[in-house]
N, C-alpha and C. Protein backbone atom coordinates (compact mmCIF):
# COMPACT_ATOMS: atom_id res chain seq x y z
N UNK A 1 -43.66 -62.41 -14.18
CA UNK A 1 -43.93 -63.70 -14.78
C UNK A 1 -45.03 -63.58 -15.84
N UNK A 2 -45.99 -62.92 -15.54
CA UNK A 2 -47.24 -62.75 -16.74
C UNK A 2 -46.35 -61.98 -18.07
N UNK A 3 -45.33 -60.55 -17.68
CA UNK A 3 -44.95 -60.33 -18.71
C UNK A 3 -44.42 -61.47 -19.82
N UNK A 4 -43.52 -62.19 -18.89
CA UNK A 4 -42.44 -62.98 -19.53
C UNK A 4 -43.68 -64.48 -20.41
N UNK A 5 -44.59 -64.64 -20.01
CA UNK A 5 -45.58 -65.62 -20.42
C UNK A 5 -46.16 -65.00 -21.59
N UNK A 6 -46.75 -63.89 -21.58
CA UNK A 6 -47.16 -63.02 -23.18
C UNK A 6 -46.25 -63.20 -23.90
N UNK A 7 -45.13 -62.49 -23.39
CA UNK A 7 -44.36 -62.42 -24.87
C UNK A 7 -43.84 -63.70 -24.84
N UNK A 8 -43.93 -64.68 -24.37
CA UNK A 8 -43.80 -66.07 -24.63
C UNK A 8 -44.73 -66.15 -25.74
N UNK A 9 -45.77 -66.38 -25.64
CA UNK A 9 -47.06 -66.36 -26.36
C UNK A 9 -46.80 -65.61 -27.62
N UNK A 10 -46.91 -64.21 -27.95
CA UNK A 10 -46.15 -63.34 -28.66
C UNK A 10 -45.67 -63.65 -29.52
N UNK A 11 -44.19 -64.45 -29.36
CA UNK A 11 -43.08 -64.96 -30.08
C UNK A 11 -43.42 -66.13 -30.46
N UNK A 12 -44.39 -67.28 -29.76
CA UNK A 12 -44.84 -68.31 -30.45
C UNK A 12 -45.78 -68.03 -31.49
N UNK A 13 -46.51 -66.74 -31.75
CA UNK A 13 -47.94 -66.94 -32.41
C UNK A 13 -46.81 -65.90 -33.89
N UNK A 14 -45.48 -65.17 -33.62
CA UNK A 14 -44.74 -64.64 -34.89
C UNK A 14 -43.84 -65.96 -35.40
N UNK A 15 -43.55 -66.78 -34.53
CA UNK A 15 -43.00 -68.15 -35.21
C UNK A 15 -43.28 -69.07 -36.09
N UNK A 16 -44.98 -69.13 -35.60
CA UNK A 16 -45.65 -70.10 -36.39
C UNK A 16 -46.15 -69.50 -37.46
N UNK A 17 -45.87 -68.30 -37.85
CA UNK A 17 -46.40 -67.87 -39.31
C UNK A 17 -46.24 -68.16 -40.03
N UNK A 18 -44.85 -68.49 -40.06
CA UNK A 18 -44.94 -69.14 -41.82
C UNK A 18 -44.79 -70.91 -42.05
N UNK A 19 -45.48 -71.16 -40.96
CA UNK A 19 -46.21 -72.54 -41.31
C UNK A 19 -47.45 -72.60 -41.58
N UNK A 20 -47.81 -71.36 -41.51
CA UNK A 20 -49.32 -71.15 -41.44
C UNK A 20 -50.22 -72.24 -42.64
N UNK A 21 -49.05 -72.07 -44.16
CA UNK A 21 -49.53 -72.45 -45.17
C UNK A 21 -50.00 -74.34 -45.74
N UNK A 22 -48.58 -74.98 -44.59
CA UNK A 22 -47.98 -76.38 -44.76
C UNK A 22 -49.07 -76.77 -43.52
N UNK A 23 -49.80 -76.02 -42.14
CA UNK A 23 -50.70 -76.78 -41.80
C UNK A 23 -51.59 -76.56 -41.97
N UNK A 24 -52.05 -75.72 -42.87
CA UNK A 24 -53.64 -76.10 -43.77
C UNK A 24 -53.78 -77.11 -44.84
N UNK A 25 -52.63 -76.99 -45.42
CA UNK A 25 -52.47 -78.64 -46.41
C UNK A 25 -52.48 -79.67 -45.51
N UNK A 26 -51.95 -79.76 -44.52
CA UNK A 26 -51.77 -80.99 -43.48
C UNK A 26 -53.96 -80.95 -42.73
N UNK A 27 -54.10 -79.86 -42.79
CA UNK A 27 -55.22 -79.76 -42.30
C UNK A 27 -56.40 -80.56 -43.20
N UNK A 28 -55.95 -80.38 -44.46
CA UNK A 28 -57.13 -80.46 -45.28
C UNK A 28 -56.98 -82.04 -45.85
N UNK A 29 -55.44 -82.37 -45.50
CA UNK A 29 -55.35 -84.06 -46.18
C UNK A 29 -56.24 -84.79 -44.83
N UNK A 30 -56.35 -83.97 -43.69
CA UNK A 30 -56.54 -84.94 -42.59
C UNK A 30 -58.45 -84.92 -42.75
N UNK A 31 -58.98 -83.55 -43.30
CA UNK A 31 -60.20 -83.62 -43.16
C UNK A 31 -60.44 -84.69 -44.58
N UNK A 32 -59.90 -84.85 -45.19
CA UNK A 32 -59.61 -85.58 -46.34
C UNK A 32 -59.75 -87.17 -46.73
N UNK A 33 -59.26 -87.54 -45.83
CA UNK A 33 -59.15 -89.00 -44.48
C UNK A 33 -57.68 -89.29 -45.63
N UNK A 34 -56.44 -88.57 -45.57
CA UNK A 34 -55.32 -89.22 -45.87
C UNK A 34 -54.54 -89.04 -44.33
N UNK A 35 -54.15 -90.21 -43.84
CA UNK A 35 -53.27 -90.41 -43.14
C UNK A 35 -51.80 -90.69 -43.75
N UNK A 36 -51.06 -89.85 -43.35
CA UNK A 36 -49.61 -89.90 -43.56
C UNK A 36 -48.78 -90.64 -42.27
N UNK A 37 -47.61 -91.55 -42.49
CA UNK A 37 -46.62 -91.95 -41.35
C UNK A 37 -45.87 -91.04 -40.51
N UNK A 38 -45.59 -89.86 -41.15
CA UNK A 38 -44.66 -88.83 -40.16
C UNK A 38 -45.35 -87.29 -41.19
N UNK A 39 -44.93 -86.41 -40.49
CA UNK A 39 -45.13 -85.04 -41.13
C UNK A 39 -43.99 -83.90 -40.75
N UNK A 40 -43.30 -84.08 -42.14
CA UNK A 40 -41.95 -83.73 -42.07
C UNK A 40 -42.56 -82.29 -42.02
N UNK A 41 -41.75 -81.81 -40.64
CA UNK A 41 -41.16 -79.90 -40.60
C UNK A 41 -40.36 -79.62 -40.45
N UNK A 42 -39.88 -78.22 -41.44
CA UNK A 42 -39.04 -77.69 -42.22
C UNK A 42 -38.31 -77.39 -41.13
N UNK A 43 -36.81 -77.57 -40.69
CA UNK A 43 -36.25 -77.30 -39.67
C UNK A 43 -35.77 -75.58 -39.70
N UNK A 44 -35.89 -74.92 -41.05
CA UNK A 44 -35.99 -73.55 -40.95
C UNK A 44 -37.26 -73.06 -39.67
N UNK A 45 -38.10 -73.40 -40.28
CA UNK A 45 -39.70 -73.15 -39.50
C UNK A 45 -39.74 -73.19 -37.79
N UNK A 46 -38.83 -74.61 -37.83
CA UNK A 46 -38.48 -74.58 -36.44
C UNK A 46 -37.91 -73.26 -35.57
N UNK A 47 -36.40 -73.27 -36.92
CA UNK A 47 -35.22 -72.59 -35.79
C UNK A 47 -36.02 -71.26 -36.12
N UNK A 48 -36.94 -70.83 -36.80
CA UNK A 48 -37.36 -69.37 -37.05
C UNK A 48 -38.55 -69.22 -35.41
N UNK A 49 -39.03 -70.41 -35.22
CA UNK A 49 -39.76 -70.33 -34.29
C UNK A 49 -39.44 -70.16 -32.89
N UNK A 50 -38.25 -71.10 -32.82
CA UNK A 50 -37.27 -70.73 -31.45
C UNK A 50 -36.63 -69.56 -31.22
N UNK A 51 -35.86 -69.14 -32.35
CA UNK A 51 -35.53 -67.51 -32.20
C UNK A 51 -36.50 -66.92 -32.16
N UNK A 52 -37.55 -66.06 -32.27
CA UNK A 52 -38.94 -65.68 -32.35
C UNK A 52 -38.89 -65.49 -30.88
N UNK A 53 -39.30 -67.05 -30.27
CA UNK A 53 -39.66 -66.92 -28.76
C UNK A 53 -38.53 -66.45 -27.77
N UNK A 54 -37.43 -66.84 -27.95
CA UNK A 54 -35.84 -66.52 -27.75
C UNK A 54 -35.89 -65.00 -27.38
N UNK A 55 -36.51 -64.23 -29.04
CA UNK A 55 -35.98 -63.07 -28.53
C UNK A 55 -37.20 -61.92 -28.03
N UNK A 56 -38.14 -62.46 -27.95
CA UNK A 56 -39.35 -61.66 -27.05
C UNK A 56 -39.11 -62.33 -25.68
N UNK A 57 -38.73 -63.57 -25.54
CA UNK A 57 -38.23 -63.40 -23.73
C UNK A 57 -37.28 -62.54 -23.68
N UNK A 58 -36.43 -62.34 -24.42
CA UNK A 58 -35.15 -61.48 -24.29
C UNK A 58 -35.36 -59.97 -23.86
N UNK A 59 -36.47 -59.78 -24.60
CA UNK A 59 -37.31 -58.04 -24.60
C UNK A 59 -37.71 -58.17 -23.26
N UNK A 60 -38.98 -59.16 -23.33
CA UNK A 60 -39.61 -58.61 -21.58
C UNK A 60 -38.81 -59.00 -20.69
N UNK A 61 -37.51 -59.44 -20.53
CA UNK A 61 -36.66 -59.79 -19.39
C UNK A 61 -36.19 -58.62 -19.37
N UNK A 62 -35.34 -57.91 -20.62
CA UNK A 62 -35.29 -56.33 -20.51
C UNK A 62 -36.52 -55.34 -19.97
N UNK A 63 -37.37 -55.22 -20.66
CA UNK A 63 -38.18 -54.75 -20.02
C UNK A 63 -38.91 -54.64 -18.70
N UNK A 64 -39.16 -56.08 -18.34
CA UNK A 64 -39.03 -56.19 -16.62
C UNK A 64 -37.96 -55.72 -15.73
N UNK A 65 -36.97 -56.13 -16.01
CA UNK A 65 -35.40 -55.36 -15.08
C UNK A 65 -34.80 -54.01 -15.61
């Protein structure tokens, strides 16, 4: 279970990379004082993020068994 929780972790922290850029703009309107109604994300960003985690559980499930 700890394996399978890292590379949980793992695959979330290679997912979120390339949002890295869209939440420092989001970061900096907020230190900014602009409030926005919604904060549209890129559904690429998403599905890049779910596969990511997808396939490092996939590894340490291999790797565990």
């Amino acid at each position: 279970m700890l394996v399978l929780c890292s590379f949980a972790l793992i695959g979330l922290t290679i997912g979120m990379y390339p949002s890295r850029k869209l939440f420092t703009v989001w970061a900096h309107e907020i230190n900014n004082g602009v409030t926005r109604e919604r904060y549209d994300y890129p559904r690429s960003h998403l599905a890049f993020c779910g596969v990511s985690v997808l396939v490092m559980l996939a590894a340490a499930f291999l790797l565990t068994h």
